[in-house]
C-alpha atoms as a PDB file:
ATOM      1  CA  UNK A   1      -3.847   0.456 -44.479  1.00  0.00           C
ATOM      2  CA  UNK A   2      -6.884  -0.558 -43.731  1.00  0.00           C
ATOM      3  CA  UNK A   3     -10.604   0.409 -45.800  1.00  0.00           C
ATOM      4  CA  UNK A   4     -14.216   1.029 -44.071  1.00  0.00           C
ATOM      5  CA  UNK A   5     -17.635   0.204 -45.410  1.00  0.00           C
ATOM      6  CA  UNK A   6     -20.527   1.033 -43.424  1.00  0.00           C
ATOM      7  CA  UNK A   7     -20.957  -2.509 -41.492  1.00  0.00           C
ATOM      8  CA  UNK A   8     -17.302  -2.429 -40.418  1.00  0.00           C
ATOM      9  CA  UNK A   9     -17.698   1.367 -39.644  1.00  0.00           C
ATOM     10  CA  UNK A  10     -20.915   2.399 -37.821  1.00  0.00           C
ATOM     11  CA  UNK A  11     -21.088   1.153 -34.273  1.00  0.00           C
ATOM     12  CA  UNK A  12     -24.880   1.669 -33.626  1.00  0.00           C
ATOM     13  CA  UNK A  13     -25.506  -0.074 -36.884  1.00  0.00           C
ATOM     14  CA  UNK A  14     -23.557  -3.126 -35.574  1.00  0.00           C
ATOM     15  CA  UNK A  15     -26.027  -5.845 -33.950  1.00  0.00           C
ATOM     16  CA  UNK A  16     -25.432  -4.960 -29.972  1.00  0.00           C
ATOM     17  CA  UNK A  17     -24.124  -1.376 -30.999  1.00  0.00           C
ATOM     18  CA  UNK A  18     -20.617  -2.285 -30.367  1.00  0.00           C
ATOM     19  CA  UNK A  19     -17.958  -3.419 -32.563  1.00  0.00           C
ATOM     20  CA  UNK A  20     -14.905  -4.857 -30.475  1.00  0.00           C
ATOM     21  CA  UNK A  21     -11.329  -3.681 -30.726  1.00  0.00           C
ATOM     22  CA  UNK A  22     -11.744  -0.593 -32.658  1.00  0.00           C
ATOM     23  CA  UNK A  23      -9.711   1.732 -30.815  1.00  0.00           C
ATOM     24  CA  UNK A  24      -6.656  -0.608 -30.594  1.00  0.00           C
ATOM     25  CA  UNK A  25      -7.270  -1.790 -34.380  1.00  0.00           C
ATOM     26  CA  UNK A  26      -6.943   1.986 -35.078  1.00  0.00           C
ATOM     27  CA  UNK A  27      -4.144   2.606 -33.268  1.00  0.00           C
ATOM     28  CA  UNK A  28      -2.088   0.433 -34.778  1.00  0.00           C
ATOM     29  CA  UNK A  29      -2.916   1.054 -38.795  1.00  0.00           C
ATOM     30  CA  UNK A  30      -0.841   3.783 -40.710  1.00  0.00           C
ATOM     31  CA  UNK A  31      -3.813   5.043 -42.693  1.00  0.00           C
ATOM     32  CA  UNK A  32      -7.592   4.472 -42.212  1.00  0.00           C
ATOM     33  CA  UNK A  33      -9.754   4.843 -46.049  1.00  0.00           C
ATOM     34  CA  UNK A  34     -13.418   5.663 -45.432  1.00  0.00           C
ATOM     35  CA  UNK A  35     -16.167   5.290 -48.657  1.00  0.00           C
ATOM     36  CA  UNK A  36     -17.330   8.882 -47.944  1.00  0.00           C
ATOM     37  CA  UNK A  37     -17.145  12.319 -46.316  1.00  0.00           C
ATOM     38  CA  UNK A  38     -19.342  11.974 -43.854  1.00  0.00           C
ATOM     39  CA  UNK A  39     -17.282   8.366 -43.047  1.00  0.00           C
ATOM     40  CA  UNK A  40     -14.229  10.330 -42.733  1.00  0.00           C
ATOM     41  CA  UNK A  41     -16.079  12.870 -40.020  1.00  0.00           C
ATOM     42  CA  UNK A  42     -17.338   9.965 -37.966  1.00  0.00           C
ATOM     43  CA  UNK A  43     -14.105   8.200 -37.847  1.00  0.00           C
ATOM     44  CA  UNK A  44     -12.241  11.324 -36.490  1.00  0.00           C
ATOM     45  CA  UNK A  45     -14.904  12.206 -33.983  1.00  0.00           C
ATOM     46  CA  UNK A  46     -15.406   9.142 -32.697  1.00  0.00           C
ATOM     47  CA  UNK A  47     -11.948   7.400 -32.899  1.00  0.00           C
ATOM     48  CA  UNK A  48      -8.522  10.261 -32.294  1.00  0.00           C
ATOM     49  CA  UNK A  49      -6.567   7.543 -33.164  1.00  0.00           C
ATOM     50  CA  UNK A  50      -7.338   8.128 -36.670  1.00  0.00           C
ATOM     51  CA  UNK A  51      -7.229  12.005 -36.835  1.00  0.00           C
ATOM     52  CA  UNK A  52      -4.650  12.923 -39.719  1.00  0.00           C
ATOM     53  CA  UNK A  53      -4.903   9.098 -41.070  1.00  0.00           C
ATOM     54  CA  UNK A  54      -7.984   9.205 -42.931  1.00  0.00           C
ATOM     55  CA  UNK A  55      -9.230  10.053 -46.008  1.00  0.00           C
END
């Protein structure tokens, strides 16, 4: 399990707009906790991995 704040979360907020890893990090966690809604709507648009994992 793994939890998301905005500085771990938001990739254009990151310094260079990138944050490495994230799509094999997701891949391989059984459930993905956002802080918010609108967390939990970014994290399955941007990253499939996570669809059906987050909350």
């Amino acid at each position: 399990m793994v939890r998301v704040h905005r500085y771990d979360l938001y990739e254009e907020r990151a310094i260079g707009g990138y944050l490495p890893f994230r799509p094999f990090f997701f891949a391989r966690t059984d459930r993905v906790l956002a802080i918010s809604d609108d967390a939990v709507r970014y994290l399955e648009g941007r990253y499939s991995e996570v669809r059906g994992r987050s909350g």
